[in-house]
Protein backbone atom coordinates (compact mmCIF):
# COMPACT_ATOMS: atom_id res chain seq x y z
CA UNK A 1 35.04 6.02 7.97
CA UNK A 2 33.76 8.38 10.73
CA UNK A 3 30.44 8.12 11.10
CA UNK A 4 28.34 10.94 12.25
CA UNK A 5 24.33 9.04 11.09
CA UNK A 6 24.42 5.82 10.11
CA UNK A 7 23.74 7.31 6.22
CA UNK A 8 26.53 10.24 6.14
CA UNK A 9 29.58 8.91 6.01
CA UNK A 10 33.10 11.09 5.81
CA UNK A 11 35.91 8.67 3.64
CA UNK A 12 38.75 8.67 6.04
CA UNK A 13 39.02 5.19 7.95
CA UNK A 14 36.88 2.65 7.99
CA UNK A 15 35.61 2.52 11.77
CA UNK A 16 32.60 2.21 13.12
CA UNK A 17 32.14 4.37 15.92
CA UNK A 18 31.19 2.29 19.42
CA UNK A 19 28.20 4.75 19.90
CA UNK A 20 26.59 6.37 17.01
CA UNK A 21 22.94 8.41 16.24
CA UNK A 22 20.72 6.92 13.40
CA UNK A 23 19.80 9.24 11.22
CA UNK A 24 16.20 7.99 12.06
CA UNK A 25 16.49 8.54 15.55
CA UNK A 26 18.45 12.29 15.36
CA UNK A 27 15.31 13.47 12.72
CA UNK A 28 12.59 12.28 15.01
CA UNK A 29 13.89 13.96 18.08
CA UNK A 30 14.53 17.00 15.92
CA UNK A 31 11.03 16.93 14.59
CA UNK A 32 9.65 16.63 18.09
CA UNK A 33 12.29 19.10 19.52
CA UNK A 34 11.38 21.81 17.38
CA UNK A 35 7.18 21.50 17.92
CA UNK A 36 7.96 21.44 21.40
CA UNK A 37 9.67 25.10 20.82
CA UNK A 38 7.03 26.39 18.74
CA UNK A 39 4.57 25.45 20.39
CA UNK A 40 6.19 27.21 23.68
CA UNK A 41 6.62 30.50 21.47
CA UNK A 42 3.05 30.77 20.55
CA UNK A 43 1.89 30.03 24.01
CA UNK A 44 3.49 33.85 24.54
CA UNK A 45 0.94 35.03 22.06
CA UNK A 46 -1.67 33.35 24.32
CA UNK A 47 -0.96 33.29 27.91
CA UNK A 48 -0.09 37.05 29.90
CA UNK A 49 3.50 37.79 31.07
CA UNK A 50 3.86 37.35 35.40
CA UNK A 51 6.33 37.73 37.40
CA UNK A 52 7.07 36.72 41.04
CA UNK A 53 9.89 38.85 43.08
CA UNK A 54 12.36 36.76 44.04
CA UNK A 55 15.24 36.97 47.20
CA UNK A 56 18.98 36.39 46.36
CA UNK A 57 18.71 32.80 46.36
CA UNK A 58 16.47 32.47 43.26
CA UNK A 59 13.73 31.52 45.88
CA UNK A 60 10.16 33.05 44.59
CA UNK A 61 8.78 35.28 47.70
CA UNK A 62 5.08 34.54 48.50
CA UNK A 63 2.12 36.79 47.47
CA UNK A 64 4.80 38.41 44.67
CA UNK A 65 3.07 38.12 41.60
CA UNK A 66 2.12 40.77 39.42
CA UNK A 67 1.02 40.63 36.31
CA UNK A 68 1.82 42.75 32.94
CA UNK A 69 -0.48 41.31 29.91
CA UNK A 70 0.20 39.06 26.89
CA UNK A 71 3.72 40.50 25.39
CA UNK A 72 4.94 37.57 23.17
CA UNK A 73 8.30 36.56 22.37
CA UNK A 74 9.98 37.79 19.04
CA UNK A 75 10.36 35.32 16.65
CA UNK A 76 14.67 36.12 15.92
CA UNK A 77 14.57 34.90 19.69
CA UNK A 78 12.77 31.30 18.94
CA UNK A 79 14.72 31.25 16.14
CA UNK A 80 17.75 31.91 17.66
CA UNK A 81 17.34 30.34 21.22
CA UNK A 82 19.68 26.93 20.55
CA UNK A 83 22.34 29.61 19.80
CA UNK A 84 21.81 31.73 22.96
CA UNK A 85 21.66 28.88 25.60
CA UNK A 86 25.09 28.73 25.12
CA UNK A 87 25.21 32.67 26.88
CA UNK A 88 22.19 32.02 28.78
CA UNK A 89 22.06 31.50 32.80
CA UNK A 90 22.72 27.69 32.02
CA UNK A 91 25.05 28.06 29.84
CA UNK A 92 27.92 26.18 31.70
CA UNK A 93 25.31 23.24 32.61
CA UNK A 94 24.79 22.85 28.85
CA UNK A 95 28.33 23.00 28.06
CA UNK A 96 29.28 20.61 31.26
CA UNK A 97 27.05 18.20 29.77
CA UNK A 98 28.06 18.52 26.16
CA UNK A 99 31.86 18.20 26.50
CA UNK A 100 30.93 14.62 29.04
CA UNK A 101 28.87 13.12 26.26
CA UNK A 102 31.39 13.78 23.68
CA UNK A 103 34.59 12.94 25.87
CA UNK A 104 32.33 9.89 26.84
CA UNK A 105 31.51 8.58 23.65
CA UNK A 106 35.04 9.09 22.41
CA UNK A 107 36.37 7.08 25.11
CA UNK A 108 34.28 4.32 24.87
CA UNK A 109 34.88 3.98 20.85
CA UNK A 110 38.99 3.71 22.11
CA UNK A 111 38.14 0.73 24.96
CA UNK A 112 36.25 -0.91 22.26
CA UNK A 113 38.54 -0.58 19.18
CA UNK A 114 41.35 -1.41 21.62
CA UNK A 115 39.94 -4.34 22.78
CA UNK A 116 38.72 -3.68 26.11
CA UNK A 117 35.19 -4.39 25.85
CA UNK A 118 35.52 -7.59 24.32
CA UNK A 119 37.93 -9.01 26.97
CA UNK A 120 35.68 -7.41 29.91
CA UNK A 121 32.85 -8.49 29.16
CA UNK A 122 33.92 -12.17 27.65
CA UNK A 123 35.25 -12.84 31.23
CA UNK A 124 32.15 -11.94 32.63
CA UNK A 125 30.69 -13.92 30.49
CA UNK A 126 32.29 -17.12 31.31
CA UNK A 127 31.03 -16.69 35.19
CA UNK A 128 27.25 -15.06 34.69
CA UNK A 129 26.12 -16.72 31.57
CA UNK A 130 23.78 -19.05 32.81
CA UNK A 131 22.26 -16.18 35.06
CA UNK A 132 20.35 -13.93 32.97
CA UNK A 133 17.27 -12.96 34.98
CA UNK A 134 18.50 -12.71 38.59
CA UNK A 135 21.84 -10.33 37.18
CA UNK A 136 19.12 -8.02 35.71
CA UNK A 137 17.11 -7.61 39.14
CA UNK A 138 20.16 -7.27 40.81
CA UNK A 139 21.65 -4.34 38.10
CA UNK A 140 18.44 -2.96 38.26
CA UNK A 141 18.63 -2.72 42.46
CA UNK A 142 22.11 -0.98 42.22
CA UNK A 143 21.26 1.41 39.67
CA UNK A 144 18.34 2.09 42.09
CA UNK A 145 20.32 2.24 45.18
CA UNK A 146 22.52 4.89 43.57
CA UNK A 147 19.97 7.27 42.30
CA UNK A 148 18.17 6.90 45.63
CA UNK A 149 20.02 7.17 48.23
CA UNK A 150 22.49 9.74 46.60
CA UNK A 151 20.75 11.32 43.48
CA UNK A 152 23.16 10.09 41.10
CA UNK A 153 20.94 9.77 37.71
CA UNK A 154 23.14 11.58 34.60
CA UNK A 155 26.81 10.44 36.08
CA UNK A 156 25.57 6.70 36.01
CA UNK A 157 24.84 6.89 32.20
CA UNK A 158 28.69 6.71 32.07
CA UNK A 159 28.32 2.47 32.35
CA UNK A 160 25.42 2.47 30.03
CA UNK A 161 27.64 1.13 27.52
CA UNK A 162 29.10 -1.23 29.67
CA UNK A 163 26.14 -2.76 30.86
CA UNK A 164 24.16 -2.53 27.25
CA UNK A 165 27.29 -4.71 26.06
CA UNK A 166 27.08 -6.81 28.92
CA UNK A 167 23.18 -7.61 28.49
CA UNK A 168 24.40 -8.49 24.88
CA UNK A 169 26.74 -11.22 25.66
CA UNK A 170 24.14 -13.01 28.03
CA UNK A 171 21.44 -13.04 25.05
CA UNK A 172 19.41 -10.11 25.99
CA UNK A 173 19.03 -7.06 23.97
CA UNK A 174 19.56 -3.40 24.60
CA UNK A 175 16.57 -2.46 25.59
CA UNK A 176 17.26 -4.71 29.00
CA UNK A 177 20.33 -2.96 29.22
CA UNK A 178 18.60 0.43 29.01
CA UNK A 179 16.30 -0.79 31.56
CA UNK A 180 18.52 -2.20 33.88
CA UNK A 181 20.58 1.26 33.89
CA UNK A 182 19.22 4.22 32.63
CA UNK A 183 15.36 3.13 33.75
CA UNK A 184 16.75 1.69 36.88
CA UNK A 185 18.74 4.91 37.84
CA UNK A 186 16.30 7.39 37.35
CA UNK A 187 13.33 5.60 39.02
CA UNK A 188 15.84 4.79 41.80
CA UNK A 189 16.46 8.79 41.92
CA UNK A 190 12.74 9.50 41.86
CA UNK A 191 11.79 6.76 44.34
CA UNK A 192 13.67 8.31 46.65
CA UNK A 193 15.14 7.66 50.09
CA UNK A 194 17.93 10.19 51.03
CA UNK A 195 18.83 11.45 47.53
CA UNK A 196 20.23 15.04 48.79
CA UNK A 197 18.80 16.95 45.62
CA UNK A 198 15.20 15.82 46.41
CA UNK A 199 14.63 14.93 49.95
CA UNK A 200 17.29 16.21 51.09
CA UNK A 201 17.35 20.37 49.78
CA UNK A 202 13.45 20.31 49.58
CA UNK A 203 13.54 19.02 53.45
CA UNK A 204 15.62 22.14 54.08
CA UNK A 205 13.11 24.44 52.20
CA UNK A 206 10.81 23.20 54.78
CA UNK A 207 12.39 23.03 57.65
CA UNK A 208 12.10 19.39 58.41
CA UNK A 209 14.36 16.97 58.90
CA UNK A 210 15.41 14.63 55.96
CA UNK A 211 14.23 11.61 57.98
CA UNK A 212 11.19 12.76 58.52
CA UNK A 213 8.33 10.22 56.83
CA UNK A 214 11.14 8.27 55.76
CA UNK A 215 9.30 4.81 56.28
CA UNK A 216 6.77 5.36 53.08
CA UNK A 217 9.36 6.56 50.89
CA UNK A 218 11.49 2.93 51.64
CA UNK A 219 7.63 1.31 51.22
CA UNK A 220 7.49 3.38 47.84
CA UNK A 221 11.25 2.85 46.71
CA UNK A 222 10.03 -1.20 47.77
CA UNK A 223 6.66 -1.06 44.65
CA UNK A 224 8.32 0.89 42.10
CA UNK A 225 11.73 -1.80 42.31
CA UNK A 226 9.41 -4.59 42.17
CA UNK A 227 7.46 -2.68 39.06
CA UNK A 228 10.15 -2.38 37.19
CA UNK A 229 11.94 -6.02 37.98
CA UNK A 230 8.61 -7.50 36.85
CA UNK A 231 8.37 -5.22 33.52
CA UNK A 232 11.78 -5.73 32.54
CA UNK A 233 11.10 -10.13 33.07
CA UNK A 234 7.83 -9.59 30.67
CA UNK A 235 10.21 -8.35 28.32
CA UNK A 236 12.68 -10.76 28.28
CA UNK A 237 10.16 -13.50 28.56
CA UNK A 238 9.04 -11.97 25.24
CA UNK A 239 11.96 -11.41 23.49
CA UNK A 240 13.03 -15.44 24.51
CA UNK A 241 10.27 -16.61 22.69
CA UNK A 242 10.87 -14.51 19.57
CA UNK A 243 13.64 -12.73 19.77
CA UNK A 244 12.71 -10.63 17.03
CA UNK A 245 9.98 -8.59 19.37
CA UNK A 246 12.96 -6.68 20.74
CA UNK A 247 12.51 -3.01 19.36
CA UNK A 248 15.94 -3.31 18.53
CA UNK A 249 16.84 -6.98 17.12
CA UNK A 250 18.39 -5.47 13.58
CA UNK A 251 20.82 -3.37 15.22
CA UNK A 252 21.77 -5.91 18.61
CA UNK A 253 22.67 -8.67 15.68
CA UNK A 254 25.36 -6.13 14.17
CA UNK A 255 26.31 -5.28 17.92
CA UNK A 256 26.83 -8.54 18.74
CA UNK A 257 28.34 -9.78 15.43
CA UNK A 258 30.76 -6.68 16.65
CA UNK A 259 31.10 -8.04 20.38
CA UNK A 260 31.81 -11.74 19.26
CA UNK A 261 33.74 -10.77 15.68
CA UNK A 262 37.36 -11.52 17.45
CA UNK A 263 37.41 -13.97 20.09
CA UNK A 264 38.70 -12.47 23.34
CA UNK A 265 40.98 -14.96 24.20
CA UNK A 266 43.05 -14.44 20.53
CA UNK A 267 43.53 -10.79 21.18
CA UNK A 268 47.10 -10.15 21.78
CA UNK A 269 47.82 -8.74 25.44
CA UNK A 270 44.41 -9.46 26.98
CA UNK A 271 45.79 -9.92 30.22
CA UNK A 272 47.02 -6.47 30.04
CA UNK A 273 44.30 -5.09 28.44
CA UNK A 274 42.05 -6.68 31.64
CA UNK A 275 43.88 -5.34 33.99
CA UNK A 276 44.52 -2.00 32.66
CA UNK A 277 40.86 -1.55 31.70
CA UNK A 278 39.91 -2.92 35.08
CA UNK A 279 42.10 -0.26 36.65
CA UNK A 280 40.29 2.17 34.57
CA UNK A 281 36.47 1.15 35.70
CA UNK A 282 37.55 1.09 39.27
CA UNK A 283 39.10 4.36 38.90
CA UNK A 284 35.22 5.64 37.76
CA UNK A 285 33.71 3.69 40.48
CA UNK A 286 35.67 5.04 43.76
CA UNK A 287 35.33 8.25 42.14
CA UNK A 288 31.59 7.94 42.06
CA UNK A 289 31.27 6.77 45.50
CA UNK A 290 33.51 9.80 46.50
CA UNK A 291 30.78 12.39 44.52
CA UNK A 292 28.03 10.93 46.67
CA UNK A 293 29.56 10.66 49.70
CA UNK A 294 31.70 14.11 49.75
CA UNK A 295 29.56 16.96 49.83
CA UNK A 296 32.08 19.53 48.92
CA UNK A 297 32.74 18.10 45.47
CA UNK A 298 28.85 16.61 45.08
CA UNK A 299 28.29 19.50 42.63
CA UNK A 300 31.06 19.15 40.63
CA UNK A 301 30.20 15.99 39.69
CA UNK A 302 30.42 16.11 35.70
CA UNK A 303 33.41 17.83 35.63
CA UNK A 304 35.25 15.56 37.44
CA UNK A 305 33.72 12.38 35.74
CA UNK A 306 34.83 14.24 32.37
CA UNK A 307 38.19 14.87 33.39
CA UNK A 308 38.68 11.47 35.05
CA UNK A 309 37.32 9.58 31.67
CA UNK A 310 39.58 11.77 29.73
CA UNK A 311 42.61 11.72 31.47
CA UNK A 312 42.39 7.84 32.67
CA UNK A 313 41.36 7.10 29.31
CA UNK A 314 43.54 8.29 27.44
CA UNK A 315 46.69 6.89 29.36
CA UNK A 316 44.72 3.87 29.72
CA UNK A 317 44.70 3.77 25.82
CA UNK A 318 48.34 4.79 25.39
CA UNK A 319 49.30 1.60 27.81
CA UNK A 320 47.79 -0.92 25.74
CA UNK A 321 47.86 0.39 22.20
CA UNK A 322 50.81 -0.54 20.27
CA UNK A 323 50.11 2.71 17.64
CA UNK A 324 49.81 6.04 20.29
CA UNK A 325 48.29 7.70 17.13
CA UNK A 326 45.16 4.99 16.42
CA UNK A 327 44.66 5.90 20.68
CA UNK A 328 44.16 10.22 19.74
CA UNK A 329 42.16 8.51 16.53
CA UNK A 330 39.62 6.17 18.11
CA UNK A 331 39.00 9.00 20.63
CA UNK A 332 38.60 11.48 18.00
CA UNK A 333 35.69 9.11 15.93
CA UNK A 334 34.18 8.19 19.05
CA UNK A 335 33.51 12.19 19.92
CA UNK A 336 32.94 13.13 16.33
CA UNK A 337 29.85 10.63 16.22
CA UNK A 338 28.02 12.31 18.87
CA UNK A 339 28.19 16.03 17.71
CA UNK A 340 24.47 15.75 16.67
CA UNK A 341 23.80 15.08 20.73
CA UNK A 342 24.87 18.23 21.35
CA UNK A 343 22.44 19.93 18.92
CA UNK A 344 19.51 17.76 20.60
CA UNK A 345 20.99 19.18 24.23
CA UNK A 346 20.60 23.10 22.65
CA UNK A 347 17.06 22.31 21.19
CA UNK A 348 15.94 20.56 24.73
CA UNK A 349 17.26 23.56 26.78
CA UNK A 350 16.02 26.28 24.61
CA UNK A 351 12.51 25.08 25.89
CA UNK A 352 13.34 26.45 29.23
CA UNK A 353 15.26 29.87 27.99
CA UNK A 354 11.86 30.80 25.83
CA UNK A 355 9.44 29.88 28.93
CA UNK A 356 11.55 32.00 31.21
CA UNK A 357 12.06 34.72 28.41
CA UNK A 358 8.20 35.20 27.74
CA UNK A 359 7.42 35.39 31.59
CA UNK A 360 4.57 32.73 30.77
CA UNK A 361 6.10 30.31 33.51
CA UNK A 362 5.61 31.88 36.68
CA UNK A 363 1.98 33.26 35.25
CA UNK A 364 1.19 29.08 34.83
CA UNK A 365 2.44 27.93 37.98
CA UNK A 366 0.62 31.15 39.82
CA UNK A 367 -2.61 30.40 38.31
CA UNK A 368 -2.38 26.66 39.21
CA UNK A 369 -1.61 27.78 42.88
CA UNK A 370 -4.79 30.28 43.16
CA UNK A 371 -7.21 27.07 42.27
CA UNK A 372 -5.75 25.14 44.58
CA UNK A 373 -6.83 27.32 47.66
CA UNK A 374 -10.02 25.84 49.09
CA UNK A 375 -9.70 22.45 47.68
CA UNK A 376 -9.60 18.98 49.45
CA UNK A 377 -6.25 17.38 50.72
CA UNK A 378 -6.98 14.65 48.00
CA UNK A 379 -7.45 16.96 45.00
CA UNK A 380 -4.55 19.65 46.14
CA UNK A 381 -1.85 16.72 46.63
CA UNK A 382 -2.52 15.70 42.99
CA UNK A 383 -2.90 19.07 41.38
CA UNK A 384 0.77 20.23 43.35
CA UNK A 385 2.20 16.83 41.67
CA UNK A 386 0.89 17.77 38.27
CA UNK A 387 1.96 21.25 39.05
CA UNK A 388 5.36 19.52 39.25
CA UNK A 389 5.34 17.88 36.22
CA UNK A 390 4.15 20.64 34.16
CA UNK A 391 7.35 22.19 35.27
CA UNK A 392 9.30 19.82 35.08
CA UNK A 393 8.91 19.70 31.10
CA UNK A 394 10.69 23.25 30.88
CA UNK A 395 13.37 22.70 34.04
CA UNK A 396 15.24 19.56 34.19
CA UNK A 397 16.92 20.04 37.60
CA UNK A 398 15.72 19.44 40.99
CA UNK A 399 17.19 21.63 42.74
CA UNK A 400 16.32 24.64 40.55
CA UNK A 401 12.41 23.89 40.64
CA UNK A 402 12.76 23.45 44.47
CA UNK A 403 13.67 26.67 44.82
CA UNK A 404 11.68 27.84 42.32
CA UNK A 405 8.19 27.07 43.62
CA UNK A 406 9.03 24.64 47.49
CA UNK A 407 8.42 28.42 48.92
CA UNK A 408 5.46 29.23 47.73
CA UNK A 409 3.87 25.47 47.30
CA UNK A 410 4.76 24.81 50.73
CA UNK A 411 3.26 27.35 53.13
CA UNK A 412 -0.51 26.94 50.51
CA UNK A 413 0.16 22.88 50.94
CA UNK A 414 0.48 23.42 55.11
CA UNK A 415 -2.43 26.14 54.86
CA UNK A 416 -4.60 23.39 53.68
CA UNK A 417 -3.68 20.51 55.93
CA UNK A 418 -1.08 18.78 53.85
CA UNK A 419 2.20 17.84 55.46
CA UNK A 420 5.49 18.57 54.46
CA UNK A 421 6.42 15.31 54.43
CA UNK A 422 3.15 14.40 51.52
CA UNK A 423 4.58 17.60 49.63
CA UNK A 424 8.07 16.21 49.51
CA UNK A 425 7.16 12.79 48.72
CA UNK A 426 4.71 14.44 45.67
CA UNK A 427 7.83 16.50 44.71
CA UNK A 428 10.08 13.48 44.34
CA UNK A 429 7.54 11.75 42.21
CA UNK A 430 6.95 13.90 39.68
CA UNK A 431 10.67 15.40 39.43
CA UNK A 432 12.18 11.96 38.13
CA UNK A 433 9.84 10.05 36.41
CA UNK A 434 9.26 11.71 33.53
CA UNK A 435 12.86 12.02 32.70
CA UNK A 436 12.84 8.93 31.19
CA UNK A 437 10.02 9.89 29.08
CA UNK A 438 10.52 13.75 27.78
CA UNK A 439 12.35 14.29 24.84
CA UNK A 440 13.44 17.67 26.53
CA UNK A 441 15.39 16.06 29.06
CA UNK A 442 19.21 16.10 28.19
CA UNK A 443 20.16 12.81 29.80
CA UNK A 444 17.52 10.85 28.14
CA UNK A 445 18.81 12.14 24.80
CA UNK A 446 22.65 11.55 25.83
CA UNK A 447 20.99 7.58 26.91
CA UNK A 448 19.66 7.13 23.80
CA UNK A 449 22.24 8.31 21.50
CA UNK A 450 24.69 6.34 23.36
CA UNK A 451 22.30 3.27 22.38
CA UNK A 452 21.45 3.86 18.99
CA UNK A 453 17.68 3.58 20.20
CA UNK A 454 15.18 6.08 18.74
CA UNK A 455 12.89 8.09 20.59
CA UNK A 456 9.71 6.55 19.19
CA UNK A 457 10.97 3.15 19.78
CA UNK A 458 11.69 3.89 23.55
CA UNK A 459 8.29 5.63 23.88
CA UNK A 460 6.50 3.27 22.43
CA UNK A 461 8.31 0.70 24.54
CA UNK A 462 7.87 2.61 28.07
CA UNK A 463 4.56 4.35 27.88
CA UNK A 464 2.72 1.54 29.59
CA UNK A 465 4.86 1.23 32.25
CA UNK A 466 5.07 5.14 33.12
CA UNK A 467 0.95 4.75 32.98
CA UNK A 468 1.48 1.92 35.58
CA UNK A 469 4.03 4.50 37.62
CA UNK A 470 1.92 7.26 37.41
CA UNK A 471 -1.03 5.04 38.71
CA UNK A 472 1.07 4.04 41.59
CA UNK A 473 2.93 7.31 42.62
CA UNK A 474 -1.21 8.48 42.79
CA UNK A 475 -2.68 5.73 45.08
CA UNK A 476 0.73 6.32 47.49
CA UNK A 477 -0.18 10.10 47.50
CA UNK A 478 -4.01 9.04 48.57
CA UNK A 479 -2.44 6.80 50.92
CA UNK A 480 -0.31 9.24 52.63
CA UNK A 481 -3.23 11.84 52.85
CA UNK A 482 -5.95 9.16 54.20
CA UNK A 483 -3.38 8.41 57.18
CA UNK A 484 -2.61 11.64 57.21
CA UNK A 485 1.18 10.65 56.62
């Protein structure tokens, strides 16, 4: 049985893909997807077309903007926008990102129905049973350290999995696991230290070096780590008390009833299947430490995750499998369950292609820029961070909206007595955070689907604590500007 929502089934073979979207889950993000989009078309009816000039680089060029009066978009283009991302400047981003969730997915399914995850994680087990809270502060830390220090947020969703499993077998639920990785990574990539997409390109922009105020970003990286430790032991203090408080009890009892079904230790091979699954993790992890370290091939960083998943996979799979046919099969259901992602990824990205189509976007972020000339350090540092996030809801990527609006936000910030190092630090805050909380971010959706989780269970499960991030990044911005940081 290949199993595309947990209510449309195909009659073929009766597997249960390892990662699979609800039918729930898939609806609601649809539903919220598709307002988003409509809502972004009619804005062309109400807000006039701008434009900014802008130098080969993409970079907008100060004092630019003109303006040309309210156009609005045709409707055959809202209508048809999920189909033209896939021609649009971002197409091969989309695509990139598509082909790793499904090649993902499909090699996951193959560990698991081989075996693999079951022996991995029932040795682990055995050593870190008895250790539930301290292994989650100290997942949580690495996940941090990653995104941080070398902006890895999107390739780390590859062990989300893993570690949801893991979480699993030591009587936690997925949520932790999601926590631990996917809320851990991107707050680590946010809070951060050296991450070269951030700090490091928006430093260049200004002509500064990366270093520069690095002390409050470590102080900042410090707060939000212990913020999240201490949100992530409320919930499993919780969830120990009643277990059935998880947002997703129902579904961990059939994941673990899956996990524990076959007892490691009778599965024939194990040894091999440990070691050659082993061989296949470390594989992923020294190629991850090479993408952050190595410059040259930092930007080809999905491609060469994709590829290495694929091609280690799939020999990985042909080693241990006894049928080479149920390896192409498991692959195939695995990949075939997470088609609907890739529908979510079109309606998330056509957000940005009907912003940028209408010319609303640069008229928004000009008008915001105007009212902040004359204003106090306090009320400018805040109104560039919500500048930020507004953005930030329509482009996904760091580096784009650096060189979309550092060039023009930095010389008004300087102008009225901010420092660079205040405007980076905003910058950093409000490009991460919040891509663990829009449904137009790709990776979120790619997290989720990989976890069964819906949408409205994870907002409904994180909104607090973003409230309690966006309360802190604040106070560190009026901290920086009353020492004049």
């Amino acid at each position: 049985m290949i199993k595309l929502f947990k209510r449309d089934t195909i009659t073929r073979k009766k597997e249960k893909s390892f990662s699979s979207i609800g039918l729930r889950s898939f609806l609601t993000v649809i539903l919220i997807l598709s307002t988003v989009i409509a809502i972004s078309g009619i804005l062309s009816y109400i807000i006039p077309q701008g434009e900014f000039q802008r130098d080969n680089s993409g970079a907008i060029i100060p004092g630019t903007y003109s303006q040309k009066g309210i156009g609005g978009i045709a409707v055959w283009r809202i209508l048809t926008a999920p189909l033209r991302v896939f021609v649009s400047e971002d197409s091969l981003t989309i695509i990139m990102i598509s082909l790793f969730l499904l090649i993902m997915s499909g090699i996951f399914n193959l560990i698991d129905k081989t075996g693999g995850i079951k022996i991995l994680i029932g040795r682990i087990m055995k050593k870190l049973r008895d250790k539930g809270g301290p292994i989650v502060c100290l997942t949580t830390l690495i996940f941090m350290l990653f995104g941080s220090f070398f902006g890895m947020f999107e390739e780390l969703v590859t062990l989300l999995p893993l570690v949801i499993m893991f979480m699993l077998s030591i009587n936690m639920d997925t949520m932790t696991g999601l926590g631990a990785c996917l809320l851990a990574a991107c707050f680590g990539f946010s809070a951060a230290i050296t991450n070269p997409f951030s700090v490091g390109l928006a430093a260049q922009v200004a002509d500064i070096a990366p270093s520069t105020g690095v002390w409050l970003r470590i102080v900042f990286f410090a707060l939000v780590y212990a913020v999240l430790c201490v949100f992530l032991m409320m919930h499993l203090r919780k969830i120990e008390k009643d277990p059935k408080l998880s947002p997703t009890y129902e579904s961990d009892i059939q994941k673990r009833q899956s996990l524990l079904s076959d007892n490691a230790s009778c599965i024939k091979d194990s040894d091999k299947i440990f070691k050659v699954y082993t061989a296949f993790f470390a594989v992923q992890g020294i190629l991850l430490i090479l993408i952050a370290s190595v410059k040259a091939i930092s930007d080809l960083a999905i491609p060469l995750l994709a590829a290495s998943f694929l091609m280690v996979g799939i020999t990985a799979g042909l080693f241990v499998s006894e049928k080479k046919r149920d390896v192409f099969v498991h692959f195939f259901n695995g990949a075939l369950s997470m088609l609907p992602a890739v529908l979510m990824i079109a309606l998330a990205s056509s957000v940005k292609l009907i912003m940028t189509e209408s010319g609303i976007l640069d008229t928004i972020m000009n008008g915001i820029i105007t009212y902040l000339n004359g204003k106090s350090k306090f009320f400018a540092i805040v109104l560039i961070y919500l500048l930020i996030l507004i953005i930030q809801v329509f482009i996904g990527s760091a580096s784009a909206k650096i060189m979309l609006i550092m060039p023009i936000i930095m010389p008004t910030a300087v102008a009225l007595g901010l420092s660079p190092a205040i405007v980076i630090l905003a910058y950093c805050m409000a490009d991460g955070f919040t891509d663990v909380i829009l449904p137009t971010n790709p990776v979120l959706l790619v997290g989720l689907s990989m976890a069964n989780v819906s949408y409205g269970k994870w907002a409904r499960w994180t909104w607090k604590l973003q409230v309690v991030i966006f309360v802190l990044t604040v106070l560190v911005l009026f901290f920086g500007i009353a020492i004049n940081y």
